[in-house]
C-alpha atoms as a PDB file:
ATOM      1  CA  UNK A   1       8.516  14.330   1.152  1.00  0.00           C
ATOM      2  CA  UNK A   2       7.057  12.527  -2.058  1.00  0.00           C
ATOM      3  CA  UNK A   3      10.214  10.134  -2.178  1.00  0.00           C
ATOM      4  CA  UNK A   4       9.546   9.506   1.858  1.00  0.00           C
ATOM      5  CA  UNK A   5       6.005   8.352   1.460  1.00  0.00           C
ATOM      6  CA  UNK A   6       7.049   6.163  -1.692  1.00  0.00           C
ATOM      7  CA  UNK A   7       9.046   4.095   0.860  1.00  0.00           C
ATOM      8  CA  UNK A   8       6.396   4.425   3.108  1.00  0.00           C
ATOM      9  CA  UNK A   9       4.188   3.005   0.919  1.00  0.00           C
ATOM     10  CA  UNK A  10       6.660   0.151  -0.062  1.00  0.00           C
ATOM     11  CA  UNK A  11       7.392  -1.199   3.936  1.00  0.00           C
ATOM     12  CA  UNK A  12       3.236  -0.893   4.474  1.00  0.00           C
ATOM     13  CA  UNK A  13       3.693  -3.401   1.348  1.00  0.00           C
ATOM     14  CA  UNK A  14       6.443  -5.466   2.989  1.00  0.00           C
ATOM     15  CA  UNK A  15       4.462  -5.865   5.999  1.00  0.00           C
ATOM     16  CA  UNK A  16       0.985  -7.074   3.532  1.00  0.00           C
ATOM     17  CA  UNK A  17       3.700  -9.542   2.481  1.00  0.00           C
ATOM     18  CA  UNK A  18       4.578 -10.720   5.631  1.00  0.00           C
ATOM     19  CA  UNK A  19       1.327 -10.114   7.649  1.00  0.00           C
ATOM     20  CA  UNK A  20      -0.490 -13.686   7.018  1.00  0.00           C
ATOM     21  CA  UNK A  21       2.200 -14.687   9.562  1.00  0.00           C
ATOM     22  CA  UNK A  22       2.523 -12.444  12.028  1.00  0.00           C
ATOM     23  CA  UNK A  23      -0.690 -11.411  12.093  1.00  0.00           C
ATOM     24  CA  UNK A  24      -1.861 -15.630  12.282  1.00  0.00           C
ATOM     25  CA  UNK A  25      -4.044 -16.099   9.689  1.00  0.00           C
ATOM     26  CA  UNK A  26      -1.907 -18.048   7.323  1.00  0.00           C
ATOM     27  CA  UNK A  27      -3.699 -20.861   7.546  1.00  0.00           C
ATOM     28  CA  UNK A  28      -6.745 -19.409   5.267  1.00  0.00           C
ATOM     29  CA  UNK A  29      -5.268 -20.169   1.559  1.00  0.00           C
ATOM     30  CA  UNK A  30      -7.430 -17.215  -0.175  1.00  0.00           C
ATOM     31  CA  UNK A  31      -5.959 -14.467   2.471  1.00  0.00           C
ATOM     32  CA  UNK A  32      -2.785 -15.737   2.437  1.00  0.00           C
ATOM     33  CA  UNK A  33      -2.192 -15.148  -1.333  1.00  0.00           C
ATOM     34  CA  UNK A  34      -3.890 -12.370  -1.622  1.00  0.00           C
ATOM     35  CA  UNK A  35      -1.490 -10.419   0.811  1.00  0.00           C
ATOM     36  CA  UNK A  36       1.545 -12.160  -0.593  1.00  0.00           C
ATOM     37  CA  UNK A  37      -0.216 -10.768  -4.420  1.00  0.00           C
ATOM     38  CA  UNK A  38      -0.875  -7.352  -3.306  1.00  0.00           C
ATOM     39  CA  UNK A  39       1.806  -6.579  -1.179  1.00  0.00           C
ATOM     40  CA  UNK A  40       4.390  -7.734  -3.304  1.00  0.00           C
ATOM     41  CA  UNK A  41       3.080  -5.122  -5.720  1.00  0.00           C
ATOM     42  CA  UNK A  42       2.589  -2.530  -3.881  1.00  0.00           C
ATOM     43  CA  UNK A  43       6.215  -2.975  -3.158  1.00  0.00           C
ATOM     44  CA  UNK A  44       7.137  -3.028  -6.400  1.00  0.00           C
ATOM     45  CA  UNK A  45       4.906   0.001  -7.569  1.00  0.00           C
ATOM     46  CA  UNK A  46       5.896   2.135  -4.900  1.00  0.00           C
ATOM     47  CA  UNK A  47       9.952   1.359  -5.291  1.00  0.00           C
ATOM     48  CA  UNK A  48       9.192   2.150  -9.077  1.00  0.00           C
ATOM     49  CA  UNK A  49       6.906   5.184  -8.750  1.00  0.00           C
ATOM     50  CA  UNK A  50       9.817   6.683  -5.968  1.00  0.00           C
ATOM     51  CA  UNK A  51      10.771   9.359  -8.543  1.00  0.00           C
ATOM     52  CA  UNK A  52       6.943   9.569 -10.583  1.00  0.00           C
ATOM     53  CA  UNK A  53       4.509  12.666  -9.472  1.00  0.00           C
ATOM     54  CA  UNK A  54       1.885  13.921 -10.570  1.00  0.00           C
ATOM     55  CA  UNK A  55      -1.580  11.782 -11.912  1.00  0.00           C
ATOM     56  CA  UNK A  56      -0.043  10.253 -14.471  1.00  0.00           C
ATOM     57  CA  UNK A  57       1.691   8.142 -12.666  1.00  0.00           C
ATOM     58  CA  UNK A  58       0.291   4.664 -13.132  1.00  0.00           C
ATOM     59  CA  UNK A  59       2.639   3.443 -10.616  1.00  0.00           C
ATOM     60  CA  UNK A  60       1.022   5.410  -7.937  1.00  0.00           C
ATOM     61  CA  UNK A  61      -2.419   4.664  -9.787  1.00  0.00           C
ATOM     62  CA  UNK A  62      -1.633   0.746  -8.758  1.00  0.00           C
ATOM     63  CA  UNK A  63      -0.374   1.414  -5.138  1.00  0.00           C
ATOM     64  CA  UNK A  64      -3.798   3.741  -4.813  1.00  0.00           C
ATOM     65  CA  UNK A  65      -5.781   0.071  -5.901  1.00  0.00           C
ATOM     66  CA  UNK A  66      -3.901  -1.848  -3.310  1.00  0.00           C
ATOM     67  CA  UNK A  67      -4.521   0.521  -0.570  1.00  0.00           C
ATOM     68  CA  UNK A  68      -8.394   0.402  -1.550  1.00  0.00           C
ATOM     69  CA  UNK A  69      -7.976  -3.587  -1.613  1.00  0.00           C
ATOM     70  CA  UNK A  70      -6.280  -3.416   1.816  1.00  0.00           C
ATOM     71  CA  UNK A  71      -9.061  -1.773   3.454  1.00  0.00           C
ATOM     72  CA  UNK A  72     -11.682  -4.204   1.942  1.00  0.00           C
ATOM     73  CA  UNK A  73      -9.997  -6.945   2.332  1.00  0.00           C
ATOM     74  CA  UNK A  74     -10.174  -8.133   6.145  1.00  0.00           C
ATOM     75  CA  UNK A  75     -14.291  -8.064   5.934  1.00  0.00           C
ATOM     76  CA  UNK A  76     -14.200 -10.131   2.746  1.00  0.00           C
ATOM     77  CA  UNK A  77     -12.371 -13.308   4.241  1.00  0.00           C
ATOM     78  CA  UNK A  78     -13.909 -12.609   8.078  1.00  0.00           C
ATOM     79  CA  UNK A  79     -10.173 -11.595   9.807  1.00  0.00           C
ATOM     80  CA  UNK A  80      -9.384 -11.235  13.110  1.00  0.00           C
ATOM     81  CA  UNK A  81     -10.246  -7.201  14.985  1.00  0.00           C
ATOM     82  CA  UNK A  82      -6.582  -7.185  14.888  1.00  0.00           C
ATOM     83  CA  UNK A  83      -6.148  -7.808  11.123  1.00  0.00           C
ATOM     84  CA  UNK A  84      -9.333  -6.102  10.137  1.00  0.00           C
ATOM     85  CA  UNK A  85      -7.494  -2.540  12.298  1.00  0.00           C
ATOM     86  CA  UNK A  86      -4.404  -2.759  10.957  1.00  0.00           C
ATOM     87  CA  UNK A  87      -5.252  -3.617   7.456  1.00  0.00           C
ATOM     88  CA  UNK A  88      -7.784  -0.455   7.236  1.00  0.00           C
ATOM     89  CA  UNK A  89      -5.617   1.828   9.326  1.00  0.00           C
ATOM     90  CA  UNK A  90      -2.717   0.858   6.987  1.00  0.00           C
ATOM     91  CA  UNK A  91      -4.879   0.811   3.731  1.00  0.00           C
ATOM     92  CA  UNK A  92      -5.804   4.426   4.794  1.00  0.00           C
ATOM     93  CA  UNK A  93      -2.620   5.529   5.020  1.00  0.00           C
ATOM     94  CA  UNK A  94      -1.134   3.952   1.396  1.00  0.00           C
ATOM     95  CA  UNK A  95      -4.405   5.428  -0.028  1.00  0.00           C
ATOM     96  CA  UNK A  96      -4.063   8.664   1.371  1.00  0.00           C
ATOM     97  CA  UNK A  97       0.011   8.795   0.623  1.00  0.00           C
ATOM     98  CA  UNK A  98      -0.285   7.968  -3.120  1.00  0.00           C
ATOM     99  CA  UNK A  99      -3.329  10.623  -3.822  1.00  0.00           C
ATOM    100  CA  UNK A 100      -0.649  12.703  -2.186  1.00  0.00           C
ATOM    101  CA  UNK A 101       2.017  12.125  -4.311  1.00  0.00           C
ATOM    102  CA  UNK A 102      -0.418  11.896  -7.419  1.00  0.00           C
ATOM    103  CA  UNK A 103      -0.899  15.999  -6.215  1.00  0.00           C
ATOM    104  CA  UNK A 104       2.748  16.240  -6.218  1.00  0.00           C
ATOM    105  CA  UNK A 105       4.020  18.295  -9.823  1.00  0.00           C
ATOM    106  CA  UNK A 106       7.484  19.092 -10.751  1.00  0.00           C
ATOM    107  CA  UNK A 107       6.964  22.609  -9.921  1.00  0.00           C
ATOM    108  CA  UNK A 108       6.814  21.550  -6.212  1.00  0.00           C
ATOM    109  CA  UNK A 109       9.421  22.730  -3.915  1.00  0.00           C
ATOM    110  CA  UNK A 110       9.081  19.612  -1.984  1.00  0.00           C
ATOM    111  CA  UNK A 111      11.182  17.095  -4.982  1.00  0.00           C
ATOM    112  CA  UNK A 112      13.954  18.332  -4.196  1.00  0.00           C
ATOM    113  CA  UNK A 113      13.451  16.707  -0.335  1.00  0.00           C
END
C-alpha cells in the first residue's frame, strides 16, 4: 500500500503541474509558477521516496510541505471555488498519504504490497 500512495502522491503532483491550465488560471504569473514549482517536486519526492518509510524519510518530509502548500495556496492568490476545492481536497489527501507512509516501518506486513 505504501508504494501505491507514493504514486498517488506523484499524479496529485502531475496534476499541480498541469492544473494552471486546466483549471484556467494561467494567466496569474505568481500561481502559475508556483504549481509548476511545487508540483514538479512533489513529483519528484514522491517517485524518489516510492521505496522510503518510516519518519526519516525526508522525501516524504518534502511531499508532506507541498501538500500543506497546496491547501494554502488557492486563498493566498484569490482562486476560483473550483481551484480553491480541488487544491484543498487534493492537498488533504497528499498530506494525509505521506504522514501515512512516514507511519509505515520495515516491520510492516504491508512493504511487501
Amino acid at each position: 500500500m505504501m508504494k501505491i500512495r507514493s504514486l498517488l502522491n506523484a499524479l496529485i503532483g502531475i496534476w499541480f503541474f498541469i492544473a494552471p491550465w486546466v483549471m484556467d488560471f494561467s494567466d496569474q504569473s505568481g500561481a502559475l509558477w508556483l504549481s509548476l514549482i511545487f508540483g514538479a517536486i512533489q513529483v519528484i519526492c514522491a517517485l524518489c521516496g516510492y521505496d522510503k518509510f518510516g519518519w526519516r524519510s525526508w522525501q516524504n518530509w518534502i511531499v508532506l510541505l507541498t501538500g500543506i502548500w497546496f491547501i494554502i495556496f488557492p486563498f493566498i492568490y484569490s482562486l476560483s471555488d473550483g481551484v480553491v476545492w480541488s487544491s484543498v481536497i487534493l492537498g488533504i489527501i497528499t498530506a494525509v498519504f505521506s504522514l501515512w507512509n512516514m507511519g509505515s516501518t520495515s516491520n510492516s506486513t504491508e512493504i511487501n504490497n
